[in-house]
C-alpha atoms as a PDB file:
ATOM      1  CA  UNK A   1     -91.454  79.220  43.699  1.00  0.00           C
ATOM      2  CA  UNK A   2     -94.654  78.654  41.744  1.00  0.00           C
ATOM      3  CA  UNK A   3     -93.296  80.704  38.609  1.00  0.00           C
ATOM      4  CA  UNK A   4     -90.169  78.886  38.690  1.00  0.00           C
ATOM      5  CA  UNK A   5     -92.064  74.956  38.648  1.00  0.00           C
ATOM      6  CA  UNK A   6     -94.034  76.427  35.547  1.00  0.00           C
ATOM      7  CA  UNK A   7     -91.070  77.684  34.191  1.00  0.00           C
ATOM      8  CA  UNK A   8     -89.729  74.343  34.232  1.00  0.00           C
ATOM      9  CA  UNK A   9     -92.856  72.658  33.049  1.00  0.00           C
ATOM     10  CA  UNK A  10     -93.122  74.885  30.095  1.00  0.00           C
ATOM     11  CA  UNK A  11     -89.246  73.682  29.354  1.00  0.00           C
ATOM     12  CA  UNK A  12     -90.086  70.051  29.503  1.00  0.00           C
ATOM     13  CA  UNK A  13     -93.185  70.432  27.276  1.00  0.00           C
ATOM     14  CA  UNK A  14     -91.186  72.958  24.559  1.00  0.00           C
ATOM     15  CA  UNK A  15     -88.151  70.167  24.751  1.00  0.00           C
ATOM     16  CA  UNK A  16     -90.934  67.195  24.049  1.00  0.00           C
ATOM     17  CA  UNK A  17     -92.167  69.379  21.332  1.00  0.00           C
ATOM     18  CA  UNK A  18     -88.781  69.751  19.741  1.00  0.00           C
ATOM     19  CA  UNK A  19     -88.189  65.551  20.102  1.00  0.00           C
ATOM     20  CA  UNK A  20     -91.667  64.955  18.598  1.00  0.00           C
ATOM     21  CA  UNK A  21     -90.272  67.537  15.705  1.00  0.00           C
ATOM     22  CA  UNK A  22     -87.035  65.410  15.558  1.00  0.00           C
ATOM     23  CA  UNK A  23     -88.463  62.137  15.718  1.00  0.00           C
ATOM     24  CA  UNK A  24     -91.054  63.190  12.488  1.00  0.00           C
ATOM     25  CA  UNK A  25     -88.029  63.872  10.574  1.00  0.00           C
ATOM     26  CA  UNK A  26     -86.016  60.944  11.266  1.00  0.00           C
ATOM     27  CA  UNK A  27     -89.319  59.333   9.993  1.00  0.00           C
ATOM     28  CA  UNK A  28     -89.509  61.132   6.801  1.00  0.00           C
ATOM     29  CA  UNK A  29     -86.257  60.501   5.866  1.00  0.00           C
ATOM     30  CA  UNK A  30     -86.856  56.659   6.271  1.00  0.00           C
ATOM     31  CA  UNK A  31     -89.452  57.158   4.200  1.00  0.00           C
ATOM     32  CA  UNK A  32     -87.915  58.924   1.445  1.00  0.00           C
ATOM     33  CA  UNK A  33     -84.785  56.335   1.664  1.00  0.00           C
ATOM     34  CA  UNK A  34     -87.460  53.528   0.840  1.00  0.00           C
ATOM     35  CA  UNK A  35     -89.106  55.419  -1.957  1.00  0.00           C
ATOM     36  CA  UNK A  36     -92.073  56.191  -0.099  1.00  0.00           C
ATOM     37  CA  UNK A  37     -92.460  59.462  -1.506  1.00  0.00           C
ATOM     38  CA  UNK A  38     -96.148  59.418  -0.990  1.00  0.00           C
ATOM     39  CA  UNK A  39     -95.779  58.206   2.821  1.00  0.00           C
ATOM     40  CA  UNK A  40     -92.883  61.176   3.159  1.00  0.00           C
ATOM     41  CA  UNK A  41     -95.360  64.076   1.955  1.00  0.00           C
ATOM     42  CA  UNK A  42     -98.137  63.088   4.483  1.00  0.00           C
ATOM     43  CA  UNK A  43     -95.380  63.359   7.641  1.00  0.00           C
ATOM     44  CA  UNK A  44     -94.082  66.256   6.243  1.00  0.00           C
ATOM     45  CA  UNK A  45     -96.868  67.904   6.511  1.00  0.00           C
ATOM     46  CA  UNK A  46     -97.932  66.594   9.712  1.00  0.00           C
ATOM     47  CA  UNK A  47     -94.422  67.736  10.981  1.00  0.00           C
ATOM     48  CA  UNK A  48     -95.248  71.197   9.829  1.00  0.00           C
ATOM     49  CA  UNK A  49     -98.324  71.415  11.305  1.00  0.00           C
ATOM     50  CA  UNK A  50     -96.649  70.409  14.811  1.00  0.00           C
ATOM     51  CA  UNK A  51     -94.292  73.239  14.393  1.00  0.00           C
ATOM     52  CA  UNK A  52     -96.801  75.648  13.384  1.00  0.00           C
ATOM     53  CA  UNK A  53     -98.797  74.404  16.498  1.00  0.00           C
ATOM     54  CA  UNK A  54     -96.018  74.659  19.074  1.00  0.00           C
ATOM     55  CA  UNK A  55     -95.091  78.115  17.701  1.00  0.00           C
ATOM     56  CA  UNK A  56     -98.537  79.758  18.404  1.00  0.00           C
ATOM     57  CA  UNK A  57     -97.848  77.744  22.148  1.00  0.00           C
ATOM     58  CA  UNK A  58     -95.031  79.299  22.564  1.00  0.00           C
ATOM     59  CA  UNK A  59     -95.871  82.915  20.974  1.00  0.00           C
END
């Protein structure tokens, strides 16, 4: 029963992960629609680094 409530938790926090991903994105591409290009780079890269960070999580 334990493994199976961590199991879940680590499902939640991969599935927050992925909206945190999403939600970056939808970001940048406001960003780049209002010419921002500058603005666009920085959460770019921020959105890379949260990937990068959730795959060594999740490795």
């Amino acid at each position: 029963m334990h493994l199976a409530f961590f199991y879940v938790l680590l499902q939640q926090s991969y599935a927050w992960s992925c909206y945190s991903i999403l939600r970056y994105a939808i970001k940048v591409i406001n960003l780049v629609n209002e010419g921002d290009i500058d603005s666009a780079v920085t959460e770019r890269e921020n959105q890379i680094q949260i990937a990068l960070d959730i795959k060594k999580t999740h490795d």
